[in-house]
C-alpha atoms as a PDB file:
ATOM      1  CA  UNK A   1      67.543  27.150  89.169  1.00  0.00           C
ATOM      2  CA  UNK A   2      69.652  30.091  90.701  1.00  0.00           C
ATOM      3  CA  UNK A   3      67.713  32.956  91.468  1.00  0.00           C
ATOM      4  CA  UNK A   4      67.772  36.710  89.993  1.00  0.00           C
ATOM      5  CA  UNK A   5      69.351  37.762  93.189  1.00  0.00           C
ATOM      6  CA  UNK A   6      72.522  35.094  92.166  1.00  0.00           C
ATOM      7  CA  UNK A   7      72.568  36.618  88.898  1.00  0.00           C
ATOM      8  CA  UNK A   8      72.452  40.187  89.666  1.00  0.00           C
ATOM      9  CA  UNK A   9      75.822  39.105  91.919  1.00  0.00           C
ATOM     10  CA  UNK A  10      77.085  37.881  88.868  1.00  0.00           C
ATOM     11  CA  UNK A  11      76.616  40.393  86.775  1.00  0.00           C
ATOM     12  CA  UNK A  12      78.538  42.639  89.750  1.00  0.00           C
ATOM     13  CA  UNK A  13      81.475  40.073  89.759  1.00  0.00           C
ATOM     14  CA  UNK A  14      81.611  40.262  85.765  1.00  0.00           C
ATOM     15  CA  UNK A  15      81.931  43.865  85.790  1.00  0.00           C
ATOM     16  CA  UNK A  16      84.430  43.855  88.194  1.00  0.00           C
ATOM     17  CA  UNK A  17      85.798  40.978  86.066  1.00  0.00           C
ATOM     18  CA  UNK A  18      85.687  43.313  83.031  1.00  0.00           C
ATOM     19  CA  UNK A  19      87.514  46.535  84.902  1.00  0.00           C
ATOM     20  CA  UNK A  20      90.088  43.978  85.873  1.00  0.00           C
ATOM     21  CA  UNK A  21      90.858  42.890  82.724  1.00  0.00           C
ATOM     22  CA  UNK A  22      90.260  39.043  82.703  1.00  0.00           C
ATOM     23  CA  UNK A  23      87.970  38.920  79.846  1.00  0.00           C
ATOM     24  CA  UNK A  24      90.707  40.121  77.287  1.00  0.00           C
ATOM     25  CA  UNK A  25      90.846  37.274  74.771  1.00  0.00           C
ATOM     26  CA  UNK A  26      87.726  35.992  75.283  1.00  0.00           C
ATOM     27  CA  UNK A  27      86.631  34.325  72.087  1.00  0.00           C
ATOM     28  CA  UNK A  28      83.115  36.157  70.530  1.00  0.00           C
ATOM     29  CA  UNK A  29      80.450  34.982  72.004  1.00  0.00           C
ATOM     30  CA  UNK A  30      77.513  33.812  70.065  1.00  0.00           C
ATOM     31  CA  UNK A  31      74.184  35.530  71.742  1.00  0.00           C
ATOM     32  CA  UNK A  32      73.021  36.514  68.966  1.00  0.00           C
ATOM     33  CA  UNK A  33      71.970  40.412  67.724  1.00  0.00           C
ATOM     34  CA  UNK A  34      75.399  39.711  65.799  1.00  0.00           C
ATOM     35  CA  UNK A  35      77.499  39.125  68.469  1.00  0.00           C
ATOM     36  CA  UNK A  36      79.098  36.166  66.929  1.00  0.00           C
ATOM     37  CA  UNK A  37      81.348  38.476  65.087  1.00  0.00           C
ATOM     38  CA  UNK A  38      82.281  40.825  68.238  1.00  0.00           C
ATOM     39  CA  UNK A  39      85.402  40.018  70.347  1.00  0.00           C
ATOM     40  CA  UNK A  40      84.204  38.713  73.402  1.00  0.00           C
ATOM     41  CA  UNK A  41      84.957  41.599  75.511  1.00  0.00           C
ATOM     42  CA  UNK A  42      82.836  43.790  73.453  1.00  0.00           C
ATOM     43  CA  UNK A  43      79.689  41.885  74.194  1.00  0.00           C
ATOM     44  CA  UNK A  44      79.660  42.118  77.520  1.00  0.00           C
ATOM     45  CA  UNK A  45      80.415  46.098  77.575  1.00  0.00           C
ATOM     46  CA  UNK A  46      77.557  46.543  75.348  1.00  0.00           C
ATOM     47  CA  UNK A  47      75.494  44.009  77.366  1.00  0.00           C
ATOM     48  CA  UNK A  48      76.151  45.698  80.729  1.00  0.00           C
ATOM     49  CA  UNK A  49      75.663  49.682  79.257  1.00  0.00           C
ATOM     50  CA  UNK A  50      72.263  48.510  78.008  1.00  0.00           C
ATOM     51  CA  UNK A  51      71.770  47.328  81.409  1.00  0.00           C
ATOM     52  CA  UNK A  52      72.851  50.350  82.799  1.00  0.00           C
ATOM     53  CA  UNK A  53      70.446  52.424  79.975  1.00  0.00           C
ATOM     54  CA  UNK A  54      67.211  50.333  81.135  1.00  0.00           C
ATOM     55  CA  UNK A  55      68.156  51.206  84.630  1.00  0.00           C
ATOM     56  CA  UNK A  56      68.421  54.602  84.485  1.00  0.00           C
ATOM     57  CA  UNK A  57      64.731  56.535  84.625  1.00  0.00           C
ATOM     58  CA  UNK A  58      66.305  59.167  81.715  1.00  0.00           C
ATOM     59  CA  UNK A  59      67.471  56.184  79.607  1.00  0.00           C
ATOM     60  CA  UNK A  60      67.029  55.975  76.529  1.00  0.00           C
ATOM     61  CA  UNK A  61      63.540  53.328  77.635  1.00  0.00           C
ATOM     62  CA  UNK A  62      62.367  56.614  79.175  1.00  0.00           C
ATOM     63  CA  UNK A  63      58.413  56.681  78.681  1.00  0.00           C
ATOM     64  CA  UNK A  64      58.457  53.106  77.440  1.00  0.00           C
ATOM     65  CA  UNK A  65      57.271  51.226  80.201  1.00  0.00           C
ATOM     66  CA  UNK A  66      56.123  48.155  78.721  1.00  0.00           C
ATOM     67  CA  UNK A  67      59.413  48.531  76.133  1.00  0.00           C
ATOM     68  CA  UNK A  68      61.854  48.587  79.205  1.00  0.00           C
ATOM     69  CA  UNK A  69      60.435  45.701  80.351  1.00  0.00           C
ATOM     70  CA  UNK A  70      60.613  43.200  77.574  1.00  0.00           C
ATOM     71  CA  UNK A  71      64.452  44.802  77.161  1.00  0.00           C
ATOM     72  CA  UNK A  72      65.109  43.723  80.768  1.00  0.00           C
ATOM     73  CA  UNK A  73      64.011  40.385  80.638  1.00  0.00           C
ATOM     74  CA  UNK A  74      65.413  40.019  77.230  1.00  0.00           C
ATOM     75  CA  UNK A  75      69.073  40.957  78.268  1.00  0.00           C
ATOM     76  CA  UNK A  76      68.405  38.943  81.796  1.00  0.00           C
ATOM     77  CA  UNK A  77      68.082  35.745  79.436  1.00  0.00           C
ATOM     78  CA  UNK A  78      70.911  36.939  77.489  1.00  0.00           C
ATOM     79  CA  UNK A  79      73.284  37.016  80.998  1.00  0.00           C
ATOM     80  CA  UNK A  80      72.178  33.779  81.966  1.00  0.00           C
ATOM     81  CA  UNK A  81      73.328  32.604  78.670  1.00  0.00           C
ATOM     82  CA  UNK A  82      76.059  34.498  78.818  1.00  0.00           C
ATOM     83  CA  UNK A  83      76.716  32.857  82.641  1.00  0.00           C
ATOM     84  CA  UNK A  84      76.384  29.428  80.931  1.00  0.00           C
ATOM     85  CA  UNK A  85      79.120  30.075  78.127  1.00  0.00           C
ATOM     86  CA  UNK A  86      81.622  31.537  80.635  1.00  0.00           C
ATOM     87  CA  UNK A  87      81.120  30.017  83.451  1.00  0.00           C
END
């Protein structure tokens, strides 16, 4: 099983994969939340600003300790997934 550092490189190379422009046309992605009926592209922004809001000690998870922390490992399952289905 890869480890969290090989997915926190991914997540690096599919932001950089993002700025660069290779994920236009991507076909939704089904994660669920709704994301089914998202283009493609528009999950992973949304996925990788929430990352960047749990992140960040002002964030939005700000005082929610135990909140932040379900949220991380939720949206860490949801980029593994998200590894699977694009490769």
């Amino acid at each position: 099983m890869p480890s969290d550092d090989d997915l926190t490189r991914w997540i690096c190379t599919l932001r950089d994969r993002l700025g660069r422009g290779d994920l236009r046309g991507v076909d939704p992605i089904e994660l669920g939340h709704g994301t089914a009926h998202l283009p493609g592209v528009t999950t992973v922004r949304i996925m990788l600003a929430d990352l960047a809001d749990i992140k960040n000690p002002a964030g939005s998870w700000n005082g929610d300790d135990v909140g932040r922390n379900m949220r991380h490992r939720s949206l860490l399952d949801d980029f593994r997934r998200l590894r699977e289905l694009l490769g």
